[in-house]
C-alpha atoms as a PDB file:
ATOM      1  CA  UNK A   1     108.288  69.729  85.218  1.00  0.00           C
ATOM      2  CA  UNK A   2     106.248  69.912  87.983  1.00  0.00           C
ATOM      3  CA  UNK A   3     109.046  69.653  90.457  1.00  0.00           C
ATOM      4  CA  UNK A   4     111.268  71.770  89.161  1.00  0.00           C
ATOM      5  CA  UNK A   5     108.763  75.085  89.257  1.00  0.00           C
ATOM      6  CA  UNK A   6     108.245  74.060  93.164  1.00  0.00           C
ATOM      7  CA  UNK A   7     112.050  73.957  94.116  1.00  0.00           C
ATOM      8  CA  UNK A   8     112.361  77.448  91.643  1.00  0.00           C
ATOM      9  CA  UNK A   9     109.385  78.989  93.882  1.00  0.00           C
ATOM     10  CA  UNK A  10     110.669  77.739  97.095  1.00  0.00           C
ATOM     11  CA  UNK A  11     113.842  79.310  96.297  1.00  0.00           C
ATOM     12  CA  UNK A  12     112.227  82.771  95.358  1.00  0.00           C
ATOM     13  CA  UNK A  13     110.235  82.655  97.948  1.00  0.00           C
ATOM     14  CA  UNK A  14     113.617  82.404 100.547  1.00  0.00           C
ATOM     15  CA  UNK A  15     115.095  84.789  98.719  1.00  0.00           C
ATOM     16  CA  UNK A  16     112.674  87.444  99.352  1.00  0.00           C
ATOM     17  CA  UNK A  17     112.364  86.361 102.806  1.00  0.00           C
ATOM     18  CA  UNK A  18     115.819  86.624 103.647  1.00  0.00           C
ATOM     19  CA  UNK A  19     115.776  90.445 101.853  1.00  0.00           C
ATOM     20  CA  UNK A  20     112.586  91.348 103.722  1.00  0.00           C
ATOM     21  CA  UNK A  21     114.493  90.325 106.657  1.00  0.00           C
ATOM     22  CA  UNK A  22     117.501  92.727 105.631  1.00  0.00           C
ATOM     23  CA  UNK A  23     115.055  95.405 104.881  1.00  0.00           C
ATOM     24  CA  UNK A  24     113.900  94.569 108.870  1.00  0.00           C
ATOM     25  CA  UNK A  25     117.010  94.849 110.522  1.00  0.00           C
ATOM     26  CA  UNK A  26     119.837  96.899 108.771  1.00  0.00           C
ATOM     27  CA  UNK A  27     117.203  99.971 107.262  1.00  0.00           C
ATOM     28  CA  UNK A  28     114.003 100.482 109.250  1.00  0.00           C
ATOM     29  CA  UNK A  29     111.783 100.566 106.588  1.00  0.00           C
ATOM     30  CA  UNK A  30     108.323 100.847 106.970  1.00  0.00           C
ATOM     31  CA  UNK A  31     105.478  98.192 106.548  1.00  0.00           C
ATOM     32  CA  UNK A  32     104.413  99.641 103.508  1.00  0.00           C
ATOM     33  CA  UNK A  33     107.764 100.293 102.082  1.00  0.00           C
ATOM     34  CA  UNK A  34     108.683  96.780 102.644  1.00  0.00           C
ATOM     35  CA  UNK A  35     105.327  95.075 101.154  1.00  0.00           C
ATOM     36  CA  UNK A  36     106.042  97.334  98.056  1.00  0.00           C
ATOM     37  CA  UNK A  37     109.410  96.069  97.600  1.00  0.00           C
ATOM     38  CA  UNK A  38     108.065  92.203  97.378  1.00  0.00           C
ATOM     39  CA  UNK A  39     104.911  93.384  95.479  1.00  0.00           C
ATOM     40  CA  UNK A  40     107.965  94.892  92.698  1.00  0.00           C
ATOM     41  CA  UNK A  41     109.684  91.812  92.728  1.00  0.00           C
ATOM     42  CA  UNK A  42     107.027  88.984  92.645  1.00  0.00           C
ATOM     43  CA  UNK A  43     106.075  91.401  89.425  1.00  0.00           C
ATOM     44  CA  UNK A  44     109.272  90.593  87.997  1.00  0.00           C
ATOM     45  CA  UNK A  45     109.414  87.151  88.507  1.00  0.00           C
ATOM     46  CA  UNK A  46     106.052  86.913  87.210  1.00  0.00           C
ATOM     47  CA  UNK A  47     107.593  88.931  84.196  1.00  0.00           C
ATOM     48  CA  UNK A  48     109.547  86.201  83.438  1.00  0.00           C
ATOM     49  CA  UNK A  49     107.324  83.647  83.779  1.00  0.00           C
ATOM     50  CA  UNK A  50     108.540  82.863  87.324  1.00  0.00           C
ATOM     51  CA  UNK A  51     111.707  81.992  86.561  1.00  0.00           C
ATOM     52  CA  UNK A  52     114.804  81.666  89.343  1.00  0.00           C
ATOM     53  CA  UNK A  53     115.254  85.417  90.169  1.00  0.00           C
ATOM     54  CA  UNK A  54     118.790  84.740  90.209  1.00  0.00           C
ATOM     55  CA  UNK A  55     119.061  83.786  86.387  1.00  0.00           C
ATOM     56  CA  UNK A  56     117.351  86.640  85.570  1.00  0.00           C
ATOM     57  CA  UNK A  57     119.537  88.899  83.205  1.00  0.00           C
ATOM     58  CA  UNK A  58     119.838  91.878  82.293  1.00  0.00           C
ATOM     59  CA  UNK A  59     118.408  91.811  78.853  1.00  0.00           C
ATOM     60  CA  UNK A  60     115.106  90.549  80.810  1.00  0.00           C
ATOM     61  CA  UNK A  61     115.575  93.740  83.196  1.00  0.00           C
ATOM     62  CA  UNK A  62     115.553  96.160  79.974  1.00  0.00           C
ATOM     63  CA  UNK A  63     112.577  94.076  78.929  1.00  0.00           C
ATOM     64  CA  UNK A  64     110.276  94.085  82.070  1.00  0.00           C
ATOM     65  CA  UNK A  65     110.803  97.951  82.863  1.00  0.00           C
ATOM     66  CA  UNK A  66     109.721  98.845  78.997  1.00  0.00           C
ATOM     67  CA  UNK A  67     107.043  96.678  79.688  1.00  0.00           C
ATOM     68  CA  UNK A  68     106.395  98.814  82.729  1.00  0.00           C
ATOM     69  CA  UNK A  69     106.836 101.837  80.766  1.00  0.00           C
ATOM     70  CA  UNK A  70     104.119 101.126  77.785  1.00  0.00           C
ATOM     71  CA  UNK A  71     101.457  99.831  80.585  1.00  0.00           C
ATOM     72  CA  UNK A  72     101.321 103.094  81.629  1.00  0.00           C
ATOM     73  CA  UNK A  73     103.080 103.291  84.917  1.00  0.00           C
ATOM     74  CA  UNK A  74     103.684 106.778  86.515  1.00  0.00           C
ATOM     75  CA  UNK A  75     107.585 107.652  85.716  1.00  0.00           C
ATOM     76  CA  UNK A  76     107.882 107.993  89.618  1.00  0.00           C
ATOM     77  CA  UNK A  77     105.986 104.608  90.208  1.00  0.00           C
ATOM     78  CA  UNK A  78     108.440 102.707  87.210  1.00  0.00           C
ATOM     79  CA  UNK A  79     111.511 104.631  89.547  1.00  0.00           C
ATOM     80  CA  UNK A  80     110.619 103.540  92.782  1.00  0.00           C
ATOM     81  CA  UNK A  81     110.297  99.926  91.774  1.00  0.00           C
ATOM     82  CA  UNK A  82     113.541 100.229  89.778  1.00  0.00           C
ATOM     83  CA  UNK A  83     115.067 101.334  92.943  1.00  0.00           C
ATOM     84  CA  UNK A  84     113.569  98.198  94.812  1.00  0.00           C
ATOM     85  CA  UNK A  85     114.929  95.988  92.333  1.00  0.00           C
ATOM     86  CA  UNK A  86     118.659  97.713  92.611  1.00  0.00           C
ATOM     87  CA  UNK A  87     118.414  96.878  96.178  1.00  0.00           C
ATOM     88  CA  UNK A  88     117.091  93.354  95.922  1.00  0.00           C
ATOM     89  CA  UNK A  89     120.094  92.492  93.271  1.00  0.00           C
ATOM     90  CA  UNK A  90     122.904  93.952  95.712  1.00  0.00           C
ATOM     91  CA  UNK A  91     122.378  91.953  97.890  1.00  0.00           C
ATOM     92  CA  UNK A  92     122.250  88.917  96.145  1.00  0.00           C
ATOM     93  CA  UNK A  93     125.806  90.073  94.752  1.00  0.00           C
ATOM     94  CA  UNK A  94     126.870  91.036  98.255  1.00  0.00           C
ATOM     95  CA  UNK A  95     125.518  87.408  99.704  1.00  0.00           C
ATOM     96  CA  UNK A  96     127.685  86.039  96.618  1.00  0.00           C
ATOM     97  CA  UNK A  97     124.858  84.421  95.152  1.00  0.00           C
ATOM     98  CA  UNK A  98     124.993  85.755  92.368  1.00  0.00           C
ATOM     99  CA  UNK A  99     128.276  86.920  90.211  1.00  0.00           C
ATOM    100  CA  UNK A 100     127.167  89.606  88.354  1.00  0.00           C
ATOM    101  CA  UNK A 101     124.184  92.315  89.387  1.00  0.00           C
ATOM    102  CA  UNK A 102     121.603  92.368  86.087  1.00  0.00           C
ATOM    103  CA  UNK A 103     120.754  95.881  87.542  1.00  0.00           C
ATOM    104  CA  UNK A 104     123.774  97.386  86.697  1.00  0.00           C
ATOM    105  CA  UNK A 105     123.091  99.132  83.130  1.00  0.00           C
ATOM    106  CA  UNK A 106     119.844 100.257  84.458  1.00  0.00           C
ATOM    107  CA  UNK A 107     119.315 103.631  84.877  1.00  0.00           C
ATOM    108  CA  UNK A 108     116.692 105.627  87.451  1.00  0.00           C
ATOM    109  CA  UNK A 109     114.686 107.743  85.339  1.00  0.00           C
ATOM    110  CA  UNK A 110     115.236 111.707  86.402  1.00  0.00           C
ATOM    111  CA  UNK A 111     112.175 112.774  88.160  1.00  0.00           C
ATOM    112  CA  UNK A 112     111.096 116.200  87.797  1.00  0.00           C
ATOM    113  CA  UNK A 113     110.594 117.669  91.673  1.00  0.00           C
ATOM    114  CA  UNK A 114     106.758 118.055  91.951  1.00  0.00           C
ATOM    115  CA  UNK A 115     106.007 121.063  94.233  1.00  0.00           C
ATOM    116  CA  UNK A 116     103.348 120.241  96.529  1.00  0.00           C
ATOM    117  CA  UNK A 117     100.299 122.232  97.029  1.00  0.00           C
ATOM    118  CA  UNK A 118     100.588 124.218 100.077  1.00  0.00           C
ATOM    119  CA  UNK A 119      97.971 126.722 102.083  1.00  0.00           C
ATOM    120  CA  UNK A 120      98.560 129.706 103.502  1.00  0.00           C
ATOM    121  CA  UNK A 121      97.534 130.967 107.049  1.00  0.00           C
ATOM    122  CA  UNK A 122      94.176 131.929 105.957  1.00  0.00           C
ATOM    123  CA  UNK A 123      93.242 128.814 104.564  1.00  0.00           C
ATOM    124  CA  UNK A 124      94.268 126.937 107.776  1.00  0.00           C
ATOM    125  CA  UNK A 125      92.216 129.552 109.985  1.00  0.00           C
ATOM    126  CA  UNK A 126      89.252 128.685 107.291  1.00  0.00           C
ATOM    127  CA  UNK A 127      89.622 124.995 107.971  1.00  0.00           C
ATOM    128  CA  UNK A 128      89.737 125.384 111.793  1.00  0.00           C
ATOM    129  CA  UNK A 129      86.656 127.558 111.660  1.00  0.00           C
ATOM    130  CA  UNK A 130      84.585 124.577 110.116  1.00  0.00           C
ATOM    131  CA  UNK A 131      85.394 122.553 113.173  1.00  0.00           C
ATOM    132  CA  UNK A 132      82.350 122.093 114.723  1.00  0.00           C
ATOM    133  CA  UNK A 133      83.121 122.746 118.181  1.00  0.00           C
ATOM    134  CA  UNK A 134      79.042 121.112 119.055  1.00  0.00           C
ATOM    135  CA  UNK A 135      80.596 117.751 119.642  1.00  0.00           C
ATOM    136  CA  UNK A 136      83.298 117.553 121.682  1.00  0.00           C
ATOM    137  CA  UNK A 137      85.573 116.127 118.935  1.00  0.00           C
ATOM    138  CA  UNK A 138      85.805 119.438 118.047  1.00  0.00           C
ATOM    139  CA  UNK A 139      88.878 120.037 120.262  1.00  0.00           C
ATOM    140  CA  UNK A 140      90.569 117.525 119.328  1.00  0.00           C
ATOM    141  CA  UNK A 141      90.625 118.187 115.971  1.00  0.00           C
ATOM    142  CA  UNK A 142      91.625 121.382 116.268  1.00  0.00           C
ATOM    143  CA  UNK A 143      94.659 120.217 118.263  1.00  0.00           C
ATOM    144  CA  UNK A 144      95.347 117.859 114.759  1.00  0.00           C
ATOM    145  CA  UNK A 145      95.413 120.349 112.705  1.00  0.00           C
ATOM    146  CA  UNK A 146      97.539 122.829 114.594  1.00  0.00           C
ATOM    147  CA  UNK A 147     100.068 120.021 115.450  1.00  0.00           C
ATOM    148  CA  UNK A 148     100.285 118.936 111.531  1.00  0.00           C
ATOM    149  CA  UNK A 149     100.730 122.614 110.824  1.00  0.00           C
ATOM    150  CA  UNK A 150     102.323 124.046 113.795  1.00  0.00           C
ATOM    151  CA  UNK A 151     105.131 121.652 114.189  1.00  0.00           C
ATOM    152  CA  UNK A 152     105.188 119.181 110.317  1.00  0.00           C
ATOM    153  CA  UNK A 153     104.189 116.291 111.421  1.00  0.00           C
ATOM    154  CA  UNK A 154     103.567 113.365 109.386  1.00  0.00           C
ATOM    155  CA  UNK A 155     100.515 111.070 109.772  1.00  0.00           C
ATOM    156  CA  UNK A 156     102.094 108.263 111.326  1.00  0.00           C
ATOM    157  CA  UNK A 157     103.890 110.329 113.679  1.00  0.00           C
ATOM    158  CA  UNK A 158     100.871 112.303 114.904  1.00  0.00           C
ATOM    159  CA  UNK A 159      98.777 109.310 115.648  1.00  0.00           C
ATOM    160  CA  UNK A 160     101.785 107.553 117.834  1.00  0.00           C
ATOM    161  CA  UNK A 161     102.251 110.593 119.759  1.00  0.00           C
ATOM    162  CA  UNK A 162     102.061 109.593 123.679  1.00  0.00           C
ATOM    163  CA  UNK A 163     101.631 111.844 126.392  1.00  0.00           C
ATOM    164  CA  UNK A 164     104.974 111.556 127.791  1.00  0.00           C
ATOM    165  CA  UNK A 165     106.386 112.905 124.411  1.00  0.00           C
ATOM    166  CA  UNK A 166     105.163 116.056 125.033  1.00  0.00           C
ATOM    167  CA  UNK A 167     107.334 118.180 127.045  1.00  0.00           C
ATOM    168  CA  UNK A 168     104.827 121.637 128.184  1.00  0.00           C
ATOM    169  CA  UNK A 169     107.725 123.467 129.925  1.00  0.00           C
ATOM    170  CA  UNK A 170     110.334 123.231 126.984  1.00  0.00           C
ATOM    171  CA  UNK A 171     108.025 123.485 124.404  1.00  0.00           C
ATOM    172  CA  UNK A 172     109.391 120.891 122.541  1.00  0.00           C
ATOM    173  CA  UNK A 173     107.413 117.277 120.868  1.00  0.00           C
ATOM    174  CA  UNK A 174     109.570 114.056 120.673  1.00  0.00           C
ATOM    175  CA  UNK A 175     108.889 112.224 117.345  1.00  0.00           C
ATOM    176  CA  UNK A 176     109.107 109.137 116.210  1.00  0.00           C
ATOM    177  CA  UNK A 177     110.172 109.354 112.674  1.00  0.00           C
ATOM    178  CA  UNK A 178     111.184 107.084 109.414  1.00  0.00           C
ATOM    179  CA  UNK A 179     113.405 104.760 110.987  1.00  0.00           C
ATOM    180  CA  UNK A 180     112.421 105.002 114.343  1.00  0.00           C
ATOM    181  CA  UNK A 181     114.657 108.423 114.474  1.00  0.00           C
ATOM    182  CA  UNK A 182     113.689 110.113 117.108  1.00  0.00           C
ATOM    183  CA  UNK A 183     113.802 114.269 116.871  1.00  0.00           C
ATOM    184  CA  UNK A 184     112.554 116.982 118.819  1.00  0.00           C
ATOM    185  CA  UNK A 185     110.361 120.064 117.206  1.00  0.00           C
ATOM    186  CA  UNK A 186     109.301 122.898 119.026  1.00  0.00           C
ATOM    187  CA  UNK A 187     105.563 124.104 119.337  1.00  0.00           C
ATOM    188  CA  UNK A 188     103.943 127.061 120.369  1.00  0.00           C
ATOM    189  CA  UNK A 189     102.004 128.817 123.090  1.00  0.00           C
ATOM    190  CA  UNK A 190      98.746 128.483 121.056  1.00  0.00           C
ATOM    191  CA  UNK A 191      99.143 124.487 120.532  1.00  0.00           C
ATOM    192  CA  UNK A 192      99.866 124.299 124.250  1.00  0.00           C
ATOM    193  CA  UNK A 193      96.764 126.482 124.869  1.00  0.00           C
ATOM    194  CA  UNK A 194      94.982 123.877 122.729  1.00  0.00           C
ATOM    195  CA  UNK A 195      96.709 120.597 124.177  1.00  0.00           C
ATOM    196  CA  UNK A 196      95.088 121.691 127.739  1.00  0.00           C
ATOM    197  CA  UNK A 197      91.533 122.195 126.248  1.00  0.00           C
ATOM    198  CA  UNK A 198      91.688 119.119 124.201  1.00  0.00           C
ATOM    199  CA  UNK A 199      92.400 116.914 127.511  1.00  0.00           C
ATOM    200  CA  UNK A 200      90.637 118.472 129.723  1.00  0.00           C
ATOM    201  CA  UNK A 201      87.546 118.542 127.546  1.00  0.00           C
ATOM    202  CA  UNK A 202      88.269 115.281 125.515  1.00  0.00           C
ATOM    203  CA  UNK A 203      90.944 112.916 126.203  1.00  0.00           C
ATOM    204  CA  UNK A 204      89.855 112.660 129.963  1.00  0.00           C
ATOM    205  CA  UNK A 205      86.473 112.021 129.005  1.00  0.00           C
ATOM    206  CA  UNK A 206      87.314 108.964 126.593  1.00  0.00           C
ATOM    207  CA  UNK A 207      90.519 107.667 127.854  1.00  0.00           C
ATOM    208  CA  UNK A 208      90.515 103.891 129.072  1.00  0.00           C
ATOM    209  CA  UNK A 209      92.525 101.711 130.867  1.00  0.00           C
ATOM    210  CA  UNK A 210      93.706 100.238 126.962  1.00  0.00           C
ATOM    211  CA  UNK A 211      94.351 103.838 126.070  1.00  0.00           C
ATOM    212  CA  UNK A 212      97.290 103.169 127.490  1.00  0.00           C
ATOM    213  CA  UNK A 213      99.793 106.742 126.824  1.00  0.00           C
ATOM    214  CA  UNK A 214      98.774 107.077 123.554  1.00  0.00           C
ATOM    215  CA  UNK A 215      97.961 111.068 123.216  1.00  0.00           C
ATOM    216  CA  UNK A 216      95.394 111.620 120.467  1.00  0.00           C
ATOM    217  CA  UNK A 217      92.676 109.187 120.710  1.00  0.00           C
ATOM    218  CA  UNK A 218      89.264 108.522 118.783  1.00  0.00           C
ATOM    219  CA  UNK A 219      86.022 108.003 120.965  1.00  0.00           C
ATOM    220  CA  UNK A 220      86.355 104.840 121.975  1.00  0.00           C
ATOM    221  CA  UNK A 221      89.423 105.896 123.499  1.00  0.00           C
ATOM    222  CA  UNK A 222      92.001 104.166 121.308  1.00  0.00           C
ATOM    223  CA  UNK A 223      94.758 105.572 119.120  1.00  0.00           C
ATOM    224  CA  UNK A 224      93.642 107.149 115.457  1.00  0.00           C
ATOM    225  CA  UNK A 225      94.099 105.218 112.273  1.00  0.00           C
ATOM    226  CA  UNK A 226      96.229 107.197 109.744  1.00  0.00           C
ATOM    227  CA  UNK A 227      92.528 106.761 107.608  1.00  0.00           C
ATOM    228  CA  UNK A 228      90.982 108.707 109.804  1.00  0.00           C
ATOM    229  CA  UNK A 229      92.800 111.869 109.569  1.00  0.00           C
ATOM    230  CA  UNK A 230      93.143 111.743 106.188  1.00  0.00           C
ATOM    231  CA  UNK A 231      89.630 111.626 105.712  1.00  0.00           C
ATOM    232  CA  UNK A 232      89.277 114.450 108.526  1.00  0.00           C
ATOM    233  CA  UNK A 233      91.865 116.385 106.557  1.00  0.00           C
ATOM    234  CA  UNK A 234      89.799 116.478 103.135  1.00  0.00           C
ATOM    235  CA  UNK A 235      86.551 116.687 105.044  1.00  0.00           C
ATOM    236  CA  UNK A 236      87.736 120.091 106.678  1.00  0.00           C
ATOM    237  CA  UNK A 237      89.553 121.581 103.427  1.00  0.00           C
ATOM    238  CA  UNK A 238      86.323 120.971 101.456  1.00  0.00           C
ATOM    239  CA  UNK A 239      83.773 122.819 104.680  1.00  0.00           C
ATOM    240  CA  UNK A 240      86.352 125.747 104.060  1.00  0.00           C
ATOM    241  CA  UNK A 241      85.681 126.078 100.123  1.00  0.00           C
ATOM    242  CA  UNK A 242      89.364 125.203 100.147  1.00  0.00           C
ATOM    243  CA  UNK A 243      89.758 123.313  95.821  1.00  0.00           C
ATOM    244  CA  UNK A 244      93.097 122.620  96.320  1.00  0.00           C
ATOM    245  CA  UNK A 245      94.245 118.765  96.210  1.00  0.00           C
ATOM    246  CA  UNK A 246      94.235 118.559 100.263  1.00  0.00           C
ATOM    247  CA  UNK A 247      95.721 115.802 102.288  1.00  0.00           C
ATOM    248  CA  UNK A 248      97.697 115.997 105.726  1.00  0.00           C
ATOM    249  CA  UNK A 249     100.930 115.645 104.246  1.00  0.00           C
ATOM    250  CA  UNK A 250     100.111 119.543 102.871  1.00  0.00           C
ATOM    251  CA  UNK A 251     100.143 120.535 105.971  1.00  0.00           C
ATOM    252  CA  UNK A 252     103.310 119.612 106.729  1.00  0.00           C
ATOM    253  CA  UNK A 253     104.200 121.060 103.478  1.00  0.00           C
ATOM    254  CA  UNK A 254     102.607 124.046 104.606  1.00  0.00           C
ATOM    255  CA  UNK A 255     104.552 124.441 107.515  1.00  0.00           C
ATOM    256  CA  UNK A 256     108.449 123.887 106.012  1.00  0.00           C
ATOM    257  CA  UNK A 257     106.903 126.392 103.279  1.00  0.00           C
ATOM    258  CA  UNK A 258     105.907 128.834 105.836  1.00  0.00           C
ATOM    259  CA  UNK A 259     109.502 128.829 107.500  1.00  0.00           C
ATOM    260  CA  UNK A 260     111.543 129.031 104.108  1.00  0.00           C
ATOM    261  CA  UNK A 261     109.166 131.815 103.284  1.00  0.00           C
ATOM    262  CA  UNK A 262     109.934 133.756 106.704  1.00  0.00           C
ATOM    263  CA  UNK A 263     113.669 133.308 105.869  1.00  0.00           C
ATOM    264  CA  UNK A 264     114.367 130.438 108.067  1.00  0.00           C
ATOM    265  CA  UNK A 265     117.403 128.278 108.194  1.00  0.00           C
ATOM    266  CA  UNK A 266     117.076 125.615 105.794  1.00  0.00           C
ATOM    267  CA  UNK A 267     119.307 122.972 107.808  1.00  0.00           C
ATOM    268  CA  UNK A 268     116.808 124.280 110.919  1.00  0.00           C
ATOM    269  CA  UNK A 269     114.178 123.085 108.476  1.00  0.00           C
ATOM    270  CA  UNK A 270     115.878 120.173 107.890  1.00  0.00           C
ATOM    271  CA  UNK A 271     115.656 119.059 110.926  1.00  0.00           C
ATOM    272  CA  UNK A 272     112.367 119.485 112.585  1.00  0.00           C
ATOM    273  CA  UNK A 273     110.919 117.891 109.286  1.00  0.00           C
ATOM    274  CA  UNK A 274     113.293 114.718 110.136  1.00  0.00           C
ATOM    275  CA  UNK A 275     114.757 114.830 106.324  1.00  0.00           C
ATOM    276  CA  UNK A 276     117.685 112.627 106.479  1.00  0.00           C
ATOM    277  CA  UNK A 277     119.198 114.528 103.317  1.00  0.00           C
ATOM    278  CA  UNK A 278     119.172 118.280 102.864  1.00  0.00           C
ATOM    279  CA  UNK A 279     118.155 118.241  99.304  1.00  0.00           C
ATOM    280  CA  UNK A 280     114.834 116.770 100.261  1.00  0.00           C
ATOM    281  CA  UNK A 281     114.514 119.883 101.963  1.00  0.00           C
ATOM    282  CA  UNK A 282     114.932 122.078  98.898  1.00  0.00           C
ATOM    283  CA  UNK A 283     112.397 121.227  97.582  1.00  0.00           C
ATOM    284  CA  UNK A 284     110.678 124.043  99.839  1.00  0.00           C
ATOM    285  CA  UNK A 285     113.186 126.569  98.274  1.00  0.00           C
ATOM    286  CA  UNK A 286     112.274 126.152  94.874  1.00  0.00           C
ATOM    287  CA  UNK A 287     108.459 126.186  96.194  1.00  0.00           C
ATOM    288  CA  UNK A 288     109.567 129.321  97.758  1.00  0.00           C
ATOM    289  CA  UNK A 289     111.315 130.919  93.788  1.00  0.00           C
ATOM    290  CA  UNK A 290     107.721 129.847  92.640  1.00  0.00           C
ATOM    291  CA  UNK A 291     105.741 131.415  94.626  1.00  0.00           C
ATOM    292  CA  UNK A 292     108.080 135.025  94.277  1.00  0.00           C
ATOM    293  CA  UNK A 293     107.493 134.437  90.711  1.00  0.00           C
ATOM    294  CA  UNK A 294     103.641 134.295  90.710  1.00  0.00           C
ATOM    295  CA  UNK A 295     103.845 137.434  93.108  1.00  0.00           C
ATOM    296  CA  UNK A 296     106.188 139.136  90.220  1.00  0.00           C
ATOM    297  CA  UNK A 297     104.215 138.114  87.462  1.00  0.00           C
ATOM    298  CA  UNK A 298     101.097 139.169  89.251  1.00  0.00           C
ATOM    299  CA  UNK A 299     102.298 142.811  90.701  1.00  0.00           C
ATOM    300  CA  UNK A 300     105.253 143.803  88.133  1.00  0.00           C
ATOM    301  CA  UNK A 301     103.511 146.400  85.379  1.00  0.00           C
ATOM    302  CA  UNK A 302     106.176 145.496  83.355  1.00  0.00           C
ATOM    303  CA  UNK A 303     106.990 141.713  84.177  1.00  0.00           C
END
């Protein structure tokens, strides 16, 4: 009946409000995070042939994430929407609208931890060296890259840097991380050295009154779209003759590998990376036993 699937879709539909809502205000999560999370559950309830999310059982669960499984679906995708789903049904329990969670024989698949690809000094030197330094881009840039790589920045951080987040004198960047935790990393002599070329010679010669304090800014004198630098990224990795898969996450990568390399402090690490758990950190320390076993391998006569 007609009126029937209306009231069951009006109901989803609140229910996923009210979580998107939670999601909001208790965690932080980002924009994308959150979309994802609906995207994984309208999926379901499609699954099912829109049925009331809250009948859903577990049997259906098994079901949908098979179903998941045979289309296809990347083992880290089918986790990350399992994960979703786990989240969605506590609450429900939690909010006592439900009596028992259909989740709760489900199990995460175990992921295997993908090490990144990473680039070493000379590879960042290469990419910096394609910069055409012509246009007056150039500078800025430059001060991208050695920010991404200098001090781990993510995308989204880098391109919601403001000028009052910079502290010269201290040598230390505030950032804005995932959920709006703010940390402080230090920087170095050579990025400051940059910094003061890239606004004398750029940012002072775009800025606008709608710049506002926004501290890296395209050439109409607005903030960067996380797009942009992506694209930059790739487009100065390829100039360099660079074939590994490049984006600007490697370069943050490429910094935390740098430090574990050098024998630094892994909670240290920890830290300026804005890792909320220290075994998302480790991940650099088994980059690290990979790397010494591609130097033994390569070096040992008798390996």
């Amino acid at each position: 009946m007609p009126g029937v699937e209306a009231k069951i879709k009006t109901k989803n539909n609140a229910l996923v409000e009210e979580f998107v809502t939670t999601l909001l205000l208790e965690r932080s999560l980002s924009k994308n995070t959150i979309d994802a999370y609906q995207l994984d559950i309208k999926k379901l309830a499609s699954f099912c042939n829109n049925q009331d999310l809250t009948k859903i059982n577990n049997d259906q669960i098994f079901d949908f994430i098979n179903h998941l499984t045979r289309s296809g679906l990347a083992p880290r995708s089918v986790a990350r929407i399992i994960s979703g789903l786990k989240t969605f049904y506590k609450k429900q329990i939690i909010d006592e609208v439900m009596g028992s969670n259909p989740m709760q024989n489900i199990e995460t698949p175990k992921l295997s931890k993908k090490l990144p690809d990473v680039l070493d000094y000379e590879d960042i030197r290469a990419m910096m060296e394609s910069i055409d330094f012509s246009k007056r881009s150039g500078e800025r840039d430059k001060l991208i890259v050695m920010l991404m790589y200098g001090s781990g920045l993510r995308v989204s951080e880098l391109v919601t840097l403001t000028i009052n987040d910079i502290y010269v004198d201290e040598g230390f960047v505030k950032v804005l991380g995932k959920g709006n935790k703010e940390r402080l990393v230090p920087f170095g002599e050579k990025t400051i050295n940059q910094l003061g070329h890239y606004l004398l010679q750029y940012r002072e010669k775009v800025a606008k009154t709608k710049s506002k304090n926004i501290l890296i800014l395209n050439q109409r004198g607005t903030s960067l779209s996380r797009v942009f630098v992506f694209k930059l990224i790739k487009a100065l990795a390829s100039k360099a003759g660079i074939q590994k898969s490049i984006s600007p996450h490697t370069l943050r990568h490429s910094f935390a590998t740098t430090l574990i390399e050098a024998g630094a402090d892994l909670r240290a690490v920890q830290q300026m990376l804005g890792h909320e758990s220290i075994t998302t950190t480790e991940i650099y320390t088994h980059l690290d036993k990979a790397y010494l076993k591609t130097v033994i391998q390569q070096y040992h006569p008798r390996a």
